[in-house]
Protein backbone atom coordinates (compact mmCIF):
# COMPACT_ATOMS: atom_id res chain seq x y z
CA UNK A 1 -13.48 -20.80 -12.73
CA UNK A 2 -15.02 -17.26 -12.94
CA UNK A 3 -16.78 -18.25 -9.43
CA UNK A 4 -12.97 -18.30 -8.17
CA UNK A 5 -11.60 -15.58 -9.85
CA UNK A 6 -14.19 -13.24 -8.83
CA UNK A 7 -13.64 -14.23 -4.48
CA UNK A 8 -10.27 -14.30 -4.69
CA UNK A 9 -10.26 -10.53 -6.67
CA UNK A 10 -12.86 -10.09 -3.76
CA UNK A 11 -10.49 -11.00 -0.88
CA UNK A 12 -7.26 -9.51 -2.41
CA UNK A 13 -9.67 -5.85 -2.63
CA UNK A 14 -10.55 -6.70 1.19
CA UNK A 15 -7.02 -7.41 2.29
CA UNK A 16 -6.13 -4.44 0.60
CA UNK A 17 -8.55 -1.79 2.46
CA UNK A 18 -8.27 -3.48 5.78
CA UNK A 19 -3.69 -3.64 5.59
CA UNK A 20 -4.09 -0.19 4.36
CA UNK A 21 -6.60 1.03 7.44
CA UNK A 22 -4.06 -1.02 10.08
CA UNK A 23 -1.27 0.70 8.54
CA UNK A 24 -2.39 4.45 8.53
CA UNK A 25 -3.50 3.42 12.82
CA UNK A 26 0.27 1.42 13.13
CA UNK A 27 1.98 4.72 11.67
CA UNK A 28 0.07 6.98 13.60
CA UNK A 29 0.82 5.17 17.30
CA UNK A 30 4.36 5.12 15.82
CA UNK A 31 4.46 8.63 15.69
CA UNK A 32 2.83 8.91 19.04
CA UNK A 33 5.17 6.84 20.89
CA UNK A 34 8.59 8.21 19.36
CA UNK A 35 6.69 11.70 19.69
CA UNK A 36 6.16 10.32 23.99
CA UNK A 37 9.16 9.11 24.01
CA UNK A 38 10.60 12.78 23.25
CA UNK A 39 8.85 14.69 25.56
CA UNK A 40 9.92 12.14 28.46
CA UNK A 41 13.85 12.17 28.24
CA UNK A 42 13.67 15.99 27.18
CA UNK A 43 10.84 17.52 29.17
CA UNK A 44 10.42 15.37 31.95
CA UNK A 45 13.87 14.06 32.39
CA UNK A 46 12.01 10.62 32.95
CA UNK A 47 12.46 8.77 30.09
CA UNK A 48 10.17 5.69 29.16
CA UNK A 49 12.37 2.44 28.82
CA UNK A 50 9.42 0.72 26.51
CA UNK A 51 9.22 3.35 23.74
CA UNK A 52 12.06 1.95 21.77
CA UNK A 53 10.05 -1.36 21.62
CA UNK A 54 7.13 -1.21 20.87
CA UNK A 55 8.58 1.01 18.03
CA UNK A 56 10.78 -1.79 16.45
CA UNK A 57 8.15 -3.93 17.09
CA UNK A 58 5.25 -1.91 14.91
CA UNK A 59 8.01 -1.08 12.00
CA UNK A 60 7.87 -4.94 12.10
CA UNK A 61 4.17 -4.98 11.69
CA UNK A 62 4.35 -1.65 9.63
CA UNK A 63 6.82 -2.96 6.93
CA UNK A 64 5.01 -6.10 6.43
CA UNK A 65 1.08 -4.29 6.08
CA UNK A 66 3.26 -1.97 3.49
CA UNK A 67 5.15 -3.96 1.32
CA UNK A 68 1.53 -6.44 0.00
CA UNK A 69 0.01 -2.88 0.16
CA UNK A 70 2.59 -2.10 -2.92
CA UNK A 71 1.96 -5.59 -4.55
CA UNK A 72 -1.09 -5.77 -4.69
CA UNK A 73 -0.65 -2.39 -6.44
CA UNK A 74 2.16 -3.30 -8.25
CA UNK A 75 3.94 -0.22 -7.09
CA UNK A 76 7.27 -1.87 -6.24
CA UNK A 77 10.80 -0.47 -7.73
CA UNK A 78 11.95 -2.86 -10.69
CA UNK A 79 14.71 -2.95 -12.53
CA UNK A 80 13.09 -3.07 -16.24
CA UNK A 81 16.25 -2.89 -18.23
CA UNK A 82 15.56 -6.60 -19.68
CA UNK A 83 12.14 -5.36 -19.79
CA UNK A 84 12.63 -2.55 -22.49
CA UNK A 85 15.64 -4.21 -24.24
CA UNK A 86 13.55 -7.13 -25.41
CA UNK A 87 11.25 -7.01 -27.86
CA UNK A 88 7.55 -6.43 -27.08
CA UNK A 89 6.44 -9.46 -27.71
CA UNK A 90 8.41 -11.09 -25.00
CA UNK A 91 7.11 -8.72 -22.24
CA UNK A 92 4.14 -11.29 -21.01
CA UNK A 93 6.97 -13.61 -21.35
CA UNK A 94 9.23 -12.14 -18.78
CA UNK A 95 6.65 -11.19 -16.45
CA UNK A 96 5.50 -14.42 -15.97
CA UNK A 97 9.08 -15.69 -15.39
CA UNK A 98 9.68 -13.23 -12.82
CA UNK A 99 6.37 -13.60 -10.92
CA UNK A 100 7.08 -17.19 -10.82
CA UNK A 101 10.89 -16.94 -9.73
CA UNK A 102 8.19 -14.52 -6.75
CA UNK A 103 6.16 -17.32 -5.95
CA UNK A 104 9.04 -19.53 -5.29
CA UNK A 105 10.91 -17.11 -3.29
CA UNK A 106 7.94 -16.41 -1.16
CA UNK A 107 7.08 -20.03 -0.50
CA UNK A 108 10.42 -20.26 0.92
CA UNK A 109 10.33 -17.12 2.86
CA UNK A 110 6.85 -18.69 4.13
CA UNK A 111 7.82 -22.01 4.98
CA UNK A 112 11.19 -20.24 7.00
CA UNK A 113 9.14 -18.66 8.93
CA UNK A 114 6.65 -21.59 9.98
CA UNK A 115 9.81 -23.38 10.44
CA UNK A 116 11.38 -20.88 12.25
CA UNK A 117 8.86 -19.18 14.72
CA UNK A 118 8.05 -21.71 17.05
CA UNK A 119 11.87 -22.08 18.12
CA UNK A 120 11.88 -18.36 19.34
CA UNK A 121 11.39 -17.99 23.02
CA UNK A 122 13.14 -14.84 23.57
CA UNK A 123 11.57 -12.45 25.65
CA UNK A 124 12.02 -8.26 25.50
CA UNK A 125 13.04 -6.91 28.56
CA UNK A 126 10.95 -4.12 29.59
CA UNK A 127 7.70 -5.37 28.04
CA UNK A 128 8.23 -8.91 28.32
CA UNK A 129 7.10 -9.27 24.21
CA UNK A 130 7.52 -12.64 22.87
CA UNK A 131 9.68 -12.80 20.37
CA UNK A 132 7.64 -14.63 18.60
CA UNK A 133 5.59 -11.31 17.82
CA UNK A 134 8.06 -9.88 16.21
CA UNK A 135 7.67 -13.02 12.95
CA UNK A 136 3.83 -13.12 12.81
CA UNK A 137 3.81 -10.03 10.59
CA UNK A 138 6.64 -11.23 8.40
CA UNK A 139 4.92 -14.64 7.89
CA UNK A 140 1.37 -12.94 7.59
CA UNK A 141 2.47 -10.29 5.16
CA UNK A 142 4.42 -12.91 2.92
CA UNK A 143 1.21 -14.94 2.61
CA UNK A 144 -0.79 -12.05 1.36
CA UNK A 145 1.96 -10.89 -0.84
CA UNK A 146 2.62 -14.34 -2.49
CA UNK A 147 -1.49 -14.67 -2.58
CA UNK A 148 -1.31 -11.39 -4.36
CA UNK A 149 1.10 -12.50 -6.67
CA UNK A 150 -0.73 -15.62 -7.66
CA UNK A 151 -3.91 -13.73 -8.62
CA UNK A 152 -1.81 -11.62 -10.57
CA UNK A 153 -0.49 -14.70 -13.01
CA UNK A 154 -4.44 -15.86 -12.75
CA UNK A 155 -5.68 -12.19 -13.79
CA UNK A 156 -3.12 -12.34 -16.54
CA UNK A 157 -4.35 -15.71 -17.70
CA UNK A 158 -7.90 -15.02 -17.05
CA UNK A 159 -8.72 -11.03 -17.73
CA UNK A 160 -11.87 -9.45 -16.75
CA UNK A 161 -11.54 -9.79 -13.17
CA UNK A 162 -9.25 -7.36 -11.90
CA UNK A 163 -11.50 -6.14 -8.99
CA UNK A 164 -8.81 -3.79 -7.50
CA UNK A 165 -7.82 -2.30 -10.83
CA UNK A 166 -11.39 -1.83 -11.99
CA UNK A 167 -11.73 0.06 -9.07
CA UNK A 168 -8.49 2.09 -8.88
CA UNK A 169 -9.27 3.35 -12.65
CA UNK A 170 -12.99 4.29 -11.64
CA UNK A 171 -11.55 6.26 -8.94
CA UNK A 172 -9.12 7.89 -11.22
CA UNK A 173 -11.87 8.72 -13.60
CA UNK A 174 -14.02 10.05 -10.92
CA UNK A 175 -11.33 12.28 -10.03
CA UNK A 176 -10.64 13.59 -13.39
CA UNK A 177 -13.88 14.66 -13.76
CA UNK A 178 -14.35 16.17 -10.72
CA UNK A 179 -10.66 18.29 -11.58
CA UNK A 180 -12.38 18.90 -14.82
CA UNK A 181 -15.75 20.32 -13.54
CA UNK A 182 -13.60 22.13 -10.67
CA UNK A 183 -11.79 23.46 -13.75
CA UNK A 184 -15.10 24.11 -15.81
CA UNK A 185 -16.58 26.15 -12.48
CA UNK A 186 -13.88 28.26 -12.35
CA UNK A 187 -13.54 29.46 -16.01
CA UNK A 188 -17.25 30.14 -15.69
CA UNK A 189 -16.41 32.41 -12.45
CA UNK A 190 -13.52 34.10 -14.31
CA UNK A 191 -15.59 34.76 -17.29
CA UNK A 192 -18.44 35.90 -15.28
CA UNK A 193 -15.98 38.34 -13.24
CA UNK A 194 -14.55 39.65 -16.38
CA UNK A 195 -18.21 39.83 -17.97
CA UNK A 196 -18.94 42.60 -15.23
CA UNK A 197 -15.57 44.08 -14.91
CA UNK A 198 -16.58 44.98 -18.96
CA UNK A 199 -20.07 46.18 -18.33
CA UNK A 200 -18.67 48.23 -15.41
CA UNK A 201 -16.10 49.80 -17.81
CA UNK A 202 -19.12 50.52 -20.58
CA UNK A 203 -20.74 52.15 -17.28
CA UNK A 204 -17.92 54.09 -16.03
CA UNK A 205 -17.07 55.61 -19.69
CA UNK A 206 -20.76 56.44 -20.31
């Protein structure tokens, strides 16, 4: 069992880099486009009929490398008024609950889709996209995010192999201490400065 704990900790850390590298190039060709697509209608007088496309299309693809992005962080809003009204004791409880009620509503999200793409045969107009690219992203971002969500209830049952945590807190420590020998630099400077500033007093009042 801790064979299979530590790959799938492995691949939820490697999902995690590479949706967070595809996002960061999907946002900036966003910003490109929209950014083309301004200086055509407004400079050129010429605008591009394809920008608006291949816009909604990668806010498709950027939504769904975001949102398993923010669960494998567990970043997303909650609602946690349940959550700090019970008592402590029922907290595992509730979690577990609500990451199953996850797992449930993902599998159906997951199976709507596989259900759902082949039937699409739409076409966009000026790019002639399938619409079929428009639901890859939506099924392959619910996969990861209910994959996520199933190696959360495992890491709950089975602690010690948190991969992505691990890491995230040894960054956070390695960035403390950095701050704190930034910190620890610059009081040295300042009491260097001030060291001098006082011996060039003692000088100038000799």
């Amino acid at each position: 069992m801790g064979v299979i704990m530590k790959v799938l900790n492995r691949i939820i850390v490697i999902f995690y880099d590479l949706f967070e590298t595809l996002g960061a190039i999907v946002l900036a060709v966003i910003l490109s486009t929209v950014l083309l697509g301004i200086v055509s209608r407004y400079v050129f007088n010429r605008p591009f009929i394809w920008t608006e496309e291949v816009c909604t299309l990668l806010m498709v693809y950027l939504a769904y490398l975001s949102a398993p992005l923010a669960t494998i962080s567990k970043e997303h809003v909650v609602a946690d008024f349940f959550k700090n009204i019970l008592p402590k004791k029922f907290d595992y409880a509730l979690t577990f609950i609500i990451r199953l009620f996850e797992i449930f509503f993902f599998v159906y999200v997951a199976l709507s889709c596989i259900h759902y793409i082949p039937g699409r045969t739409y076409i966009t107009p000026a790019l002639r996209i399938p619409r079929i690219a428009f639901y890859v992203p939506v099924l392959a971002g619910t996969l990861v995010i209910l994959l996520s969500i199933v190696i959360h209830v495992l890491n709950d049952l089975i602690p010690g192999y948190d991969y992505f945590w691990q890491r995230k807190e040894a960054r956070e420590k390695a960035m403390q201490d950095k701050e704190k020998q930034e910190e620890r630099k610059m009081l040295e400077r300042m009491d260097s400065f001030l060291d001098e500033v006082e011996k060039q007093t003692k000088r100038g009042s000799v």
